[in-house]
C-alpha atoms as a PDB file:
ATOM      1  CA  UNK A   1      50.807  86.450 175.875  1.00  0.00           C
ATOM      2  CA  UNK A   2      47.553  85.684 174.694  1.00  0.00           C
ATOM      3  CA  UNK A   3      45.953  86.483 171.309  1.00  0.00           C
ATOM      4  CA  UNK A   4      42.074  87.318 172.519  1.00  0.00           C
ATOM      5  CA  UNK A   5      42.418  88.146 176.480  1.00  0.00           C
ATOM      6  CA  UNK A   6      39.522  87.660 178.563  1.00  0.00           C
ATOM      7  CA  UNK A   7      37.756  91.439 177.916  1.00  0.00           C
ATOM      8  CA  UNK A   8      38.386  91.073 174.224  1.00  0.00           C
ATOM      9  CA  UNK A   9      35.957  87.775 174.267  1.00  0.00           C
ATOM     10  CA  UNK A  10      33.705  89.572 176.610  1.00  0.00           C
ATOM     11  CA  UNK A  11      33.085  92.669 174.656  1.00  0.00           C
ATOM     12  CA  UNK A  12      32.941  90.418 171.463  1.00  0.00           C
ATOM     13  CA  UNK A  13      29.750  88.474 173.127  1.00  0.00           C
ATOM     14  CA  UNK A  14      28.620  91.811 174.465  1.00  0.00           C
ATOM     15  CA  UNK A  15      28.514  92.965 170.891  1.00  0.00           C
ATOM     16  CA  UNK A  16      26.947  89.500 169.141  1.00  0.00           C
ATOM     17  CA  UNK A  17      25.128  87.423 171.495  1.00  0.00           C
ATOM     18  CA  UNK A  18      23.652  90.041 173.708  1.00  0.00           C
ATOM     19  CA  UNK A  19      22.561  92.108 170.903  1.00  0.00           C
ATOM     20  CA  UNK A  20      18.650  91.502 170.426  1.00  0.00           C
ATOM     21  CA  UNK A  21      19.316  92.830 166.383  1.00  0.00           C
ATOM     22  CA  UNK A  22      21.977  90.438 166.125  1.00  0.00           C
ATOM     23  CA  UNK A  23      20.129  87.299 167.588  1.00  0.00           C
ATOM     24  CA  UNK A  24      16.789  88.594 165.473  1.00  0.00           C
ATOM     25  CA  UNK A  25      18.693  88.299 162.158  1.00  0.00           C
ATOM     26  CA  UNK A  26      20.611  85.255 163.144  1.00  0.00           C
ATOM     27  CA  UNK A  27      17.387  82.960 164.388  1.00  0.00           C
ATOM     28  CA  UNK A  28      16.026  84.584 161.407  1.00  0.00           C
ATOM     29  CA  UNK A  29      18.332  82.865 158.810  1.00  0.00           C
ATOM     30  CA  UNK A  30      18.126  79.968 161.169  1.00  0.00           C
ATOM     31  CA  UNK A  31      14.688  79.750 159.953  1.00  0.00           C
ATOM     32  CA  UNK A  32      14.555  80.645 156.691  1.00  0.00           C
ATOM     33  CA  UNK A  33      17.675  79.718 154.707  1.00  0.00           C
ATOM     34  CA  UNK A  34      16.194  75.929 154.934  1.00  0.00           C
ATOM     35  CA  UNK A  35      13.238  77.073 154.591  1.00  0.00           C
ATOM     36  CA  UNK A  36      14.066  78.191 151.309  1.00  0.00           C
ATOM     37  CA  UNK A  37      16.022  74.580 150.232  1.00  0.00           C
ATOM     38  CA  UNK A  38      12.872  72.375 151.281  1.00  0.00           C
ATOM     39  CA  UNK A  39      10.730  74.813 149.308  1.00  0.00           C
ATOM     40  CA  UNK A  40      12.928  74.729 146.211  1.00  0.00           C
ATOM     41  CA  UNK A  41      13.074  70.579 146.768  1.00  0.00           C
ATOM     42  CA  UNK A  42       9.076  70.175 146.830  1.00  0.00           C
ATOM     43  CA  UNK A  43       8.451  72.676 143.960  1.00  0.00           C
ATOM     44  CA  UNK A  44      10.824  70.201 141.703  1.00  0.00           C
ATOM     45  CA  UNK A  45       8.692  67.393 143.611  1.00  0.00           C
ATOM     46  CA  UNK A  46       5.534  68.744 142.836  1.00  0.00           C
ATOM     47  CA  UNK A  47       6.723  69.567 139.091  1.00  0.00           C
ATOM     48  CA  UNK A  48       7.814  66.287 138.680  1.00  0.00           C
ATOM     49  CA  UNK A  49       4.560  64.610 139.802  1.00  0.00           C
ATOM     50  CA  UNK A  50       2.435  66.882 137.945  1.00  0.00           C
ATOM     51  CA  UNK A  51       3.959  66.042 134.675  1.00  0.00           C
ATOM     52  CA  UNK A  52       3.643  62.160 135.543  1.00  0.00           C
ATOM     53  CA  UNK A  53      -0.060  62.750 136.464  1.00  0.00           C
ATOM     54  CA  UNK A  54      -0.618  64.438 132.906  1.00  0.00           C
ATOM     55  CA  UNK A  55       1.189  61.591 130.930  1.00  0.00           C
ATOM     56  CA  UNK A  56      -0.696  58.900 132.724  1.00  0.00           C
ATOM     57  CA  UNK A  57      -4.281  60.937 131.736  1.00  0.00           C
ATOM     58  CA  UNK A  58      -2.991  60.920 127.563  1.00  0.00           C
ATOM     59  CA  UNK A  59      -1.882  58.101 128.033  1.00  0.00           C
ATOM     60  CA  UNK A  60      -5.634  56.583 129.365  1.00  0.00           C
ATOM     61  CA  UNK A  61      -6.991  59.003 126.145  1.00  0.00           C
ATOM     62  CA  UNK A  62      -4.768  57.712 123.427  1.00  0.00           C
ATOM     63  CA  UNK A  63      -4.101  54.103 125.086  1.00  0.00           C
ATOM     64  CA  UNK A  64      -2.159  51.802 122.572  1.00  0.00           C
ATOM     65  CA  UNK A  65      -3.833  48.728 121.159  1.00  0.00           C
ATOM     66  CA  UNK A  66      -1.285  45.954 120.649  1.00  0.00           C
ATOM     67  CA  UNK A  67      -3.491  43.117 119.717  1.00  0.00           C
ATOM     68  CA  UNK A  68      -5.067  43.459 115.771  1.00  0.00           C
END
């Protein structure tokens, strides 16, 4: 005897698959959910940079003078 017979499966991709909502939400998430970890990554990036950018400008202001 089998757990999921044939019409079980059927009705379950009936349900999911074939279900335009379903499939909207799903290539939805698809799309976003790494949308939203590369965005996160290059904001940190861009952060990062930024700072570096600033220290190198003091640093050109304020340079330090090692011969006397």
């Amino acid at each position: 005897m089998e757990i999921f017979n044939q019409e079980f499966i059927q009705d379950i991709i009936r349900l999911t698959w074939r279900n335009p909502t379903f499939m909207a939400i799903a290539i939805a998430l698809v799309w976003l959910i790494p949308q939203l970890f590369i965005r996160k990554i290059m904001t940190q990036k861009y952060e990062r940079r930024k700072i570096e950018i600033q220290k190198n400008k003091i640093q050109k202001l304020y340079p330090k003078n090692t011969t006397k």
